[in-house]
Protein backbone atom coordinates (compact mmCIF):
# COMPACT_ATOMS: atom_id res chain seq x y z
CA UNK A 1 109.77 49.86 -83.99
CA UNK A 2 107.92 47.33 -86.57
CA UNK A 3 105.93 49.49 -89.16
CA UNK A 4 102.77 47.19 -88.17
CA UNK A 5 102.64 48.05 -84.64
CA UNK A 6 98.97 49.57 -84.06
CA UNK A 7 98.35 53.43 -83.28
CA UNK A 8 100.95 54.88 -85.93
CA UNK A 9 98.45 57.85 -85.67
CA UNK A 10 98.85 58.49 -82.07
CA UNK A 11 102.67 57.95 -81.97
CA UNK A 12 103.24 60.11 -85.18
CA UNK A 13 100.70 62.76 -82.83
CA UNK A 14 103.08 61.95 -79.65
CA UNK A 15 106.29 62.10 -81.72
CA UNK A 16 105.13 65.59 -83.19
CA UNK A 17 104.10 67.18 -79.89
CA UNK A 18 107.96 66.18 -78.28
CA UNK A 19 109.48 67.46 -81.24
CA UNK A 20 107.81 70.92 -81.52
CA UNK A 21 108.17 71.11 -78.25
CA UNK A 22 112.09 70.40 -78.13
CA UNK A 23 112.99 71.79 -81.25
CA UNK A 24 110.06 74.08 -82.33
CA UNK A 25 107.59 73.61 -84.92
CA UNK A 26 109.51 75.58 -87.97
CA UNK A 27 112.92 73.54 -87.41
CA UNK A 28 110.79 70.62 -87.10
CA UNK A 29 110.11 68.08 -90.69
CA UNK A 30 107.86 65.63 -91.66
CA UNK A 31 110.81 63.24 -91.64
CA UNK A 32 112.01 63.78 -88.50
CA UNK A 33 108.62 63.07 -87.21
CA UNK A 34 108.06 59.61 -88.72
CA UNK A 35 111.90 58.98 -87.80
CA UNK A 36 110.40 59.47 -84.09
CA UNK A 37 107.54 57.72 -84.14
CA UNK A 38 109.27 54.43 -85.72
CA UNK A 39 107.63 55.33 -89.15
CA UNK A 40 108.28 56.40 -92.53
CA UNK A 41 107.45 59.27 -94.19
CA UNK A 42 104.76 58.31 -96.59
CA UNK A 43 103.13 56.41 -93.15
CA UNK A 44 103.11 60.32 -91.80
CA UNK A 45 101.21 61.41 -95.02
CA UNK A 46 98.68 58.46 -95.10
CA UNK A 47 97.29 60.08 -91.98
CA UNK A 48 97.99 64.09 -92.29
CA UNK A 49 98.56 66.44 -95.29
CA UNK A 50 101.09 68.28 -93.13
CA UNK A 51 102.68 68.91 -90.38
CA UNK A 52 100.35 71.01 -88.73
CA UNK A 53 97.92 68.78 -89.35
CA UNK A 54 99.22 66.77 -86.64
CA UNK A 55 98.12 68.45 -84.20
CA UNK A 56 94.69 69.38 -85.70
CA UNK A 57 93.69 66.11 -87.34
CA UNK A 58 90.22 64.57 -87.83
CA UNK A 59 86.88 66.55 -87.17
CA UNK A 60 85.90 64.82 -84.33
CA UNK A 61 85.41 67.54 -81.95
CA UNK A 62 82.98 69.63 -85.11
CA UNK A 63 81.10 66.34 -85.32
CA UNK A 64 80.55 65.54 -82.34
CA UNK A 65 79.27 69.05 -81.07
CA UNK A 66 77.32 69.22 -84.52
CA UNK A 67 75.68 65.96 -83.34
CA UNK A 68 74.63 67.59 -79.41
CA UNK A 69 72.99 70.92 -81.12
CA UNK A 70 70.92 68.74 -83.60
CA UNK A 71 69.76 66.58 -80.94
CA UNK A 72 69.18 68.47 -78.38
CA UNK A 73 65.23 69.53 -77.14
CA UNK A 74 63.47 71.36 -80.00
CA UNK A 75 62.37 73.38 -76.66
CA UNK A 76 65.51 74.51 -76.02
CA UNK A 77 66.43 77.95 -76.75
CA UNK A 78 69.76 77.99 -79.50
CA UNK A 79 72.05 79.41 -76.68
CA UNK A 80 71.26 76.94 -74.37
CA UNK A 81 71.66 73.80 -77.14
CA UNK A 82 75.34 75.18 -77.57
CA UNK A 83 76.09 75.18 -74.33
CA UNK A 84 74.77 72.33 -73.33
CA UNK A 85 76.86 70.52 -76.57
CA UNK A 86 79.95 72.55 -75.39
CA UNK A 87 79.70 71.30 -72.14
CA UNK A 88 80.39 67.84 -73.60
CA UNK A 89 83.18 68.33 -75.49
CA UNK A 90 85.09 66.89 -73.05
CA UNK A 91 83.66 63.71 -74.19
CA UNK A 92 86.15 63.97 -77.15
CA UNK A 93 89.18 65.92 -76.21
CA UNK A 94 92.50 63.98 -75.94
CA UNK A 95 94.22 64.02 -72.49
CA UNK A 96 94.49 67.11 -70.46
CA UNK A 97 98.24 66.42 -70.34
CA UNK A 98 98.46 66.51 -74.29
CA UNK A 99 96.56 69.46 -74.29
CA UNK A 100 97.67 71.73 -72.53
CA UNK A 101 101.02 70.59 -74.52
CA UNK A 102 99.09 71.82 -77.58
CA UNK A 103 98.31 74.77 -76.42
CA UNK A 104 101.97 75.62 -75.35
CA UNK A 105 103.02 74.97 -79.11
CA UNK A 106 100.51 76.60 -80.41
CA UNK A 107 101.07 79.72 -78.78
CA UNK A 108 104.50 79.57 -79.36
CA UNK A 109 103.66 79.35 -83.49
CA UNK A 110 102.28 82.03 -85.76
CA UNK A 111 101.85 79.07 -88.13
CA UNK A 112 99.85 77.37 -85.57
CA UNK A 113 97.80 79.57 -83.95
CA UNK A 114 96.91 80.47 -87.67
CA UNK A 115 95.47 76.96 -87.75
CA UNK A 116 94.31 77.31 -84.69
CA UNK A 117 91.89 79.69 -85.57
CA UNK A 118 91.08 78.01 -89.04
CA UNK A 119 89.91 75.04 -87.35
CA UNK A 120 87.80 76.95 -84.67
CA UNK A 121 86.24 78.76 -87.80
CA UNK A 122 85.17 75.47 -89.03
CA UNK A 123 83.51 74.63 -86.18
CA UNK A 124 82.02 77.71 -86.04
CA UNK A 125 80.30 77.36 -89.68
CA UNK A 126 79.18 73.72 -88.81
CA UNK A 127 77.31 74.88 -85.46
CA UNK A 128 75.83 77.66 -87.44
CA UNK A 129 74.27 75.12 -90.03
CA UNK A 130 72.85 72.86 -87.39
CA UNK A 131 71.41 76.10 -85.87
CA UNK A 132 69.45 76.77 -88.77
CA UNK A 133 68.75 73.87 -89.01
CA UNK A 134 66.93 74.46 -85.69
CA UNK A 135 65.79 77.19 -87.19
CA UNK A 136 67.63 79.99 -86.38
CA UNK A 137 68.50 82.85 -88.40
CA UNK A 138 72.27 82.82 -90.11
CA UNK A 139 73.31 86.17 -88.55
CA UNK A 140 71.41 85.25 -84.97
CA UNK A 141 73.40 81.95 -85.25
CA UNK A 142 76.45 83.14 -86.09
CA UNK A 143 76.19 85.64 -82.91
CA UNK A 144 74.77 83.29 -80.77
CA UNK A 145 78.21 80.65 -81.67
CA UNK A 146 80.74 83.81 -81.23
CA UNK A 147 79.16 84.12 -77.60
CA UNK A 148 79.47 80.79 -77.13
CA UNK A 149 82.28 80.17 -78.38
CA UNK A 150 84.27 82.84 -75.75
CA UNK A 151 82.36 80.79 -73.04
CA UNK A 152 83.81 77.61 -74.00
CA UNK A 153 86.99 79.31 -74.50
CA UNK A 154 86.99 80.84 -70.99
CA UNK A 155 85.92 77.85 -69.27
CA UNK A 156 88.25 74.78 -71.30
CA UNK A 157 91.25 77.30 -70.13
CA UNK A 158 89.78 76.67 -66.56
CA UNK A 159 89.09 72.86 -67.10
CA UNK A 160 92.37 72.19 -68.67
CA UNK A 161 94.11 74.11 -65.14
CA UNK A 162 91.60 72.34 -62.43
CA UNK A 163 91.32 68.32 -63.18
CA UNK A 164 88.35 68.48 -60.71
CA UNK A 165 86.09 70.67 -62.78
CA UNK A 166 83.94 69.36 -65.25
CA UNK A 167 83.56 71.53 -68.35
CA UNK A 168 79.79 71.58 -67.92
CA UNK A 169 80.13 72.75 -64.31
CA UNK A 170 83.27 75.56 -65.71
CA UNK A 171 80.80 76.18 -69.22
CA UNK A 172 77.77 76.79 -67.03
CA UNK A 173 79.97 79.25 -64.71
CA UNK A 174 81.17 81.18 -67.16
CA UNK A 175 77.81 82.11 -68.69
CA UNK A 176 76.50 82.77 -65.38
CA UNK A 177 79.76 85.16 -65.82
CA UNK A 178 78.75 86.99 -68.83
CA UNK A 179 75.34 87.18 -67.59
CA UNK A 180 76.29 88.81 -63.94
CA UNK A 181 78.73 91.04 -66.09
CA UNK A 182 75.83 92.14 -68.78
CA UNK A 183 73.21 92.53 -66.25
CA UNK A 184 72.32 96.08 -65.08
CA UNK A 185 73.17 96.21 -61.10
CA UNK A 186 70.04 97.78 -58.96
CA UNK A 187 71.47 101.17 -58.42
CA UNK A 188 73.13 101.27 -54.49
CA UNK A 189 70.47 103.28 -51.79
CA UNK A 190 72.48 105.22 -49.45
C-alpha cells in the first residue's frame, strides 16, 4: 500500500485490533503494526505514543460527553444531565463490530485493561469539572459520575449485545434498574 493513501489512522487502528487479536497484545510491536497497515513506523508514532494507544486514541468520547453536560437544561438535575449525555455516546463510538473486538483484547490484557481504566478516569475528572461547573459540589459530582458511570457501563454491555437497542433506551433502563433495586418495597399484607 502507497504511504499517501488516506485513513493511515484507521488502518494502523484495524491493523492493531487483528494483530492483538491473533497474536496478543504483549507479542505484538509497533513495527509489526505499521508493517500491517502498509505503513512505517514513524507513520504509527505521528498518530499514537504507543501501542496501547491504539486502541484508546483521541478524546473524543470525554469531549463530546463534556459538551452534552454543559449544555444541557440549567433545570436539569446533575444526574439526569449525565445520563442524558451518556445516552448519546453512541453518537461517537466506533462500530459495534470493532468494539466489542476491543473489549475482547482488553480483557484479555492486564496492560490494557490498566488503560482501560486510566482513560475512564479521565472522563470521569472532565464530567466532574463540567458538573461544577453546573454547580455542583466536587464530592456530590464525583458520586453522582461513579453512579453514572456503572449505568452506562451496564447498559453499553447491553447495547453492544442487542443492535436494536439504543443506548438511551438501555441507559434509561438501567437507572430505572438501580432505582427499582434501591427503592424500599411496600412490605407484603398477608
Amino acid at each position: 500500500m502507497p504511504r499517501w493513501e488516506s485513513d493511515a489512522q484507521g488502518r494502523l487502528e484495524r491493523a492493531a485490533l487483528e494483530l492483538f487479536e491473533t497474536q496478543g497484545f504483549e507479542r505484538t510491536t509497533v513495527a509489526q503494526i505499521a508493517r500491517t497497515a502498509g505503513l512505517t513506523e514513524r507513520s504509527f508514532y505521528r498518530y499514537f505514543p504507543d501501542k496501547r494507544e491504539v486502541l484508546f486514541a483521541g478524546n473524543e468520547l470525554e469531549a463530546h460527553l463534556v459538551a452534552q453536560v454543559e449544555a444541557a437544561a440549567p433545570d436539569l438535575m446533575p444526574f439526569e444531565a449525565l445520563l442524558t449525555a451518556l445516552g448519546t455516546a453512541d453518537e461517537v463510538f466506533r462500530s459495534r463490530e470493532f468494539l466489542l473486538r476491543r473489549v475482547g483484547v482488553i480483557a484479555a490484557s492486564p496492560a490494557l485493561a490498566e488503560r482501560d481504566l486510566i482513560k475512564l478516569a479521565d472522563i470521569a475528572r472532565a464530567l466532574a469539572r463540567a458538573l461544577e461547573g453546573r454547580g455542583v459540589e466536587s464530592g456530590e459530582a464525583r458520586f453522582i459520575i461513579d453512579v453514572a458511570i456503572a449505568i452506562s457501563r451496564r447498559a453499553t454491555s447491553r447495547w453492544l449485545a442487542d443492535p436494536d437497542a439504543t443506548l438511551s433506551e438501555l441507559i434509561a433502563q438501567a437507572a430505572a434498574e438501580l432505582r427499582d433495586a434501591v427503592t424500599p418495597r411496600a412490605p407484603t399484607v398477608r
